[in-house]
N, C-alpha and C. Protein backbone atom coordinates (compact mmCIF):
# COMPACT_ATOMS: atom_id res chain seq x y z
N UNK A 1 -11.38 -27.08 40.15
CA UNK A 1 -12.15 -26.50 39.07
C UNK A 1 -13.01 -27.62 38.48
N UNK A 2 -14.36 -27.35 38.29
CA UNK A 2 -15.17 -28.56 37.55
C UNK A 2 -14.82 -28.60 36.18
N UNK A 3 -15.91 -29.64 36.03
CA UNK A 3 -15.64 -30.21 34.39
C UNK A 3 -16.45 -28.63 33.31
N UNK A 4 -17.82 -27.69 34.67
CA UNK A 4 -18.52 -27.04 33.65
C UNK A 4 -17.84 -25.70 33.87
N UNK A 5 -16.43 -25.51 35.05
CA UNK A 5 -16.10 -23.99 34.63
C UNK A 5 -14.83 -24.47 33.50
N UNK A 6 -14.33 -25.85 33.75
CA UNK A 6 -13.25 -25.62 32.62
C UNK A 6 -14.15 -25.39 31.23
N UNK A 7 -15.38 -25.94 30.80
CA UNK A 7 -15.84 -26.10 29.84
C UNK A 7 -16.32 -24.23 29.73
N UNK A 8 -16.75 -23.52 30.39
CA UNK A 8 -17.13 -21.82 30.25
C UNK A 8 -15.80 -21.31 29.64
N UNK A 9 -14.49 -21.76 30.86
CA UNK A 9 -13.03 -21.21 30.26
C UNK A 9 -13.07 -21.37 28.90
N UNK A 10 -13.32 -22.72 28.67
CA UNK A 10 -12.56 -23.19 27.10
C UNK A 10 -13.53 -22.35 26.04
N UNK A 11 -14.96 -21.62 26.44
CA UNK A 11 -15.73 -21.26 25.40
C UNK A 11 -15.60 -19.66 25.42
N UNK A 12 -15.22 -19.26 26.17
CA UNK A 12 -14.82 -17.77 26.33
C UNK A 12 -13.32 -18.09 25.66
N UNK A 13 -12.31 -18.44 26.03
CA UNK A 13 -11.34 -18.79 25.16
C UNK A 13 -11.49 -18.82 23.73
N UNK A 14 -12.55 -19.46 23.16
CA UNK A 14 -12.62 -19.75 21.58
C UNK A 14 -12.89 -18.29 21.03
N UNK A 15 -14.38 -17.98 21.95
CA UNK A 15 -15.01 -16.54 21.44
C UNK A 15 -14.01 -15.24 21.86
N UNK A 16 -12.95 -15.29 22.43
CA UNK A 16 -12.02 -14.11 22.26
C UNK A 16 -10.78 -14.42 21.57
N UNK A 17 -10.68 -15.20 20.58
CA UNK A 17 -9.65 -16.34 19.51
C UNK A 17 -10.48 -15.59 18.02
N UNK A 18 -12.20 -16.04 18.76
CA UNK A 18 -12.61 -15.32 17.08
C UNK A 18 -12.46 -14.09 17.09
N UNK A 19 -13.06 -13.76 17.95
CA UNK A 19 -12.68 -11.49 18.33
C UNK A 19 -11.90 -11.41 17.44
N UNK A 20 -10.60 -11.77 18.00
CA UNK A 20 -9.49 -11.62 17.41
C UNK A 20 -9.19 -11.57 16.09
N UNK A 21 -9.54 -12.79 15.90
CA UNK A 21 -9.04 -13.06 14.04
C UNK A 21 -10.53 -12.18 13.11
N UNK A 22 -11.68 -12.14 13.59
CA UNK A 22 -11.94 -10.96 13.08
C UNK A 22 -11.59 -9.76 12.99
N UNK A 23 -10.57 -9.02 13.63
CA UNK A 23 -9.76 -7.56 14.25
C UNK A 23 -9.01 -8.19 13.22
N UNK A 24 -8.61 -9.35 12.73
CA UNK A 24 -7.32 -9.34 12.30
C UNK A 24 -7.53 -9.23 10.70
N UNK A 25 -8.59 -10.30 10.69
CA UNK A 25 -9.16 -10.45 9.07
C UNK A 25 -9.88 -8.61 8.52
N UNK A 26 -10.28 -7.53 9.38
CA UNK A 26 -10.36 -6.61 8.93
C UNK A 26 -9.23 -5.36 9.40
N UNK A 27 -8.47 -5.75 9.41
CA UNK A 27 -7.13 -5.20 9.80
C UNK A 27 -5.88 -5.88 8.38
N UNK A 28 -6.73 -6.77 7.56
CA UNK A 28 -5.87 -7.16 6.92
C UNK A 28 -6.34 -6.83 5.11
N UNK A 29 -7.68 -6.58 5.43
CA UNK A 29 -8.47 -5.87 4.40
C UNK A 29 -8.03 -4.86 4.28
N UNK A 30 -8.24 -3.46 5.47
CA UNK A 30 -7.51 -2.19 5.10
C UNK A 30 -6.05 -2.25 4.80
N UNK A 31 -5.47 -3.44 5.30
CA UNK A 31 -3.92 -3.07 4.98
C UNK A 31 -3.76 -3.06 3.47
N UNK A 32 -4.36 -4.13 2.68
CA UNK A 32 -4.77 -4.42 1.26
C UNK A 32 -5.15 -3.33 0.53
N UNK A 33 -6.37 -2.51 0.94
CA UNK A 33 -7.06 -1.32 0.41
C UNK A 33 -5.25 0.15 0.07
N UNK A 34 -5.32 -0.06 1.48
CA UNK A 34 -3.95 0.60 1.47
C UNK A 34 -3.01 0.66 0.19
N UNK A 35 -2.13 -0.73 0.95
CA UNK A 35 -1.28 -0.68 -0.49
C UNK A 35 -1.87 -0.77 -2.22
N UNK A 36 -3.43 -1.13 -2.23
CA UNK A 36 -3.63 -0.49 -3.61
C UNK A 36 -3.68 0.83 -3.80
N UNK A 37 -4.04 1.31 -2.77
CA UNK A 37 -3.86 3.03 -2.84
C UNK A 37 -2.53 3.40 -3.03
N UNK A 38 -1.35 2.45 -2.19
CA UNK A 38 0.35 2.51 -2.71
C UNK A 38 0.58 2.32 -3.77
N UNK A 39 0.45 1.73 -4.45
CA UNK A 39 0.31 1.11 -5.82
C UNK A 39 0.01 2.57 -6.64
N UNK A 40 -1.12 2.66 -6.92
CA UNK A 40 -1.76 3.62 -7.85
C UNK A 40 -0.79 5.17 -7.58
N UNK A 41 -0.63 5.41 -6.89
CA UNK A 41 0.34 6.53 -6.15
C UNK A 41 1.73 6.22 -6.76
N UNK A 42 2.27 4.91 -6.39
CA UNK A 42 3.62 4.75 -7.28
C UNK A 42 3.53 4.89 -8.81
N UNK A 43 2.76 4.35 -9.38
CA UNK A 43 2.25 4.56 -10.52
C UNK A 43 2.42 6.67 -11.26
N UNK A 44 1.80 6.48 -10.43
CA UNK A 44 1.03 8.34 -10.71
C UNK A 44 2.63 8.95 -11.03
N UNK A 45 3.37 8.59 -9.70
CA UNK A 45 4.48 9.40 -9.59
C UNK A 45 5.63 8.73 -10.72
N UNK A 46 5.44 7.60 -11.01
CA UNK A 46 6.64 7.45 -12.09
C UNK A 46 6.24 8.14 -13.65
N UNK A 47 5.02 8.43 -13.83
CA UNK A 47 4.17 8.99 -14.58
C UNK A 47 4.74 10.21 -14.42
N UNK A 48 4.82 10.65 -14.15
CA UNK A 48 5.06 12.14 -13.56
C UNK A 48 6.14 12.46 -13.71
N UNK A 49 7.44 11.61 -13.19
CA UNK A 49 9.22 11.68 -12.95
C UNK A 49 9.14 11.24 -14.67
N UNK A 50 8.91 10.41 -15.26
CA UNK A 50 8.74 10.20 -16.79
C UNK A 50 8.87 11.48 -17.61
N UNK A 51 7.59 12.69 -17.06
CA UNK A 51 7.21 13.97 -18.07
C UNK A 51 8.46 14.74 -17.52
N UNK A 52 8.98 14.54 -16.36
CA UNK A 52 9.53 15.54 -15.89
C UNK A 52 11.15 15.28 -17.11
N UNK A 53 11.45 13.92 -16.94
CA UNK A 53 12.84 13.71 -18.08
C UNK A 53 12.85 14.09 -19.28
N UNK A 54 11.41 13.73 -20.01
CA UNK A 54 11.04 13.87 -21.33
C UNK A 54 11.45 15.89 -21.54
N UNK A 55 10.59 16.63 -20.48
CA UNK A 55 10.67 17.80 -20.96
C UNK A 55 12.34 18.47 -20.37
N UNK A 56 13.20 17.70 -19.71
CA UNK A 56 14.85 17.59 -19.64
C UNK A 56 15.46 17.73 -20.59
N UNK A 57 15.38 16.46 -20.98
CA UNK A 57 16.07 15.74 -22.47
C UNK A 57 15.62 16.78 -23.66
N UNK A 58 14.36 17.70 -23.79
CA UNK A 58 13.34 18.03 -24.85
C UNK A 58 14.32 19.46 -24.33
N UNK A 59 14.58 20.10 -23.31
CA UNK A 59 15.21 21.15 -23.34
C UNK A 59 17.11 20.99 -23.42
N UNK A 60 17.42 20.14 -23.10
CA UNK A 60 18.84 19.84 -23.48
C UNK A 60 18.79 19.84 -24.93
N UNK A 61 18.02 18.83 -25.42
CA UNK A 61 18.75 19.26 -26.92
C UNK A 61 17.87 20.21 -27.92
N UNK A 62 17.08 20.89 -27.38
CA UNK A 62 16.87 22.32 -27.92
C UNK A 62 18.44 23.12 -27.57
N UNK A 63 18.40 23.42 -26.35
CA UNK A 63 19.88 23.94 -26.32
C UNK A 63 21.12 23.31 -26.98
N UNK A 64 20.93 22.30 -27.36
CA UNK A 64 22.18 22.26 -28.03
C UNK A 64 21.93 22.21 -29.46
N UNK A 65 20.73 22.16 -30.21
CA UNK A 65 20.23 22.27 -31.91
C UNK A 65 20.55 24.04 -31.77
N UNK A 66 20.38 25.25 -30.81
CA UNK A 66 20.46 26.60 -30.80
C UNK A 66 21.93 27.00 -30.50
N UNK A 67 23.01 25.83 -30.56
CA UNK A 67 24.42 26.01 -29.76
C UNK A 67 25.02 25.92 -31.49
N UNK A 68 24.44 24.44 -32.19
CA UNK A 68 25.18 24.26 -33.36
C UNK A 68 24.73 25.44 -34.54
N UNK A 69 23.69 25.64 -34.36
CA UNK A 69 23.27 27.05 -35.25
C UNK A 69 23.91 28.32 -35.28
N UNK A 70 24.33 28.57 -34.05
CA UNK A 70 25.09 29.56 -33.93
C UNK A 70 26.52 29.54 -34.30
């Protein structure tokens, strides 16, 4: 093998190294985008499991202020 196909190897080598880490660097963006979309979603839903206790608790002790009245 000469000195100018090792030197083609070694430059096709680099340029499918960058391919790569570009695939990777926007493969690592959407993963990011993602979990802020996870994020905001966990959010939403503890928001949510929150109203769901509040109006629990808000009907437990209605039933029991309509238990001692009686």
């Amino acid at each position: 093998m000469s000195a100018g196909e090792k030197a083609l190897g070694f430059v096709k080598t680099v340029l499918t190294l960058k391919d790569q880490l570009d695939a990777l660097g926007k493969d690592m963006t959407s993963l990011g985008v993602r979990l802020t979309r996870l994020a905001e979603a966990h959010g939403d839903l503890r928001d949510r499991v929150s109203r769901l206790e509040g109006m629990i608790e808000g009907a437990a002790i209605a039933t029991r202020q309509r238990r001692l009245e009686e």
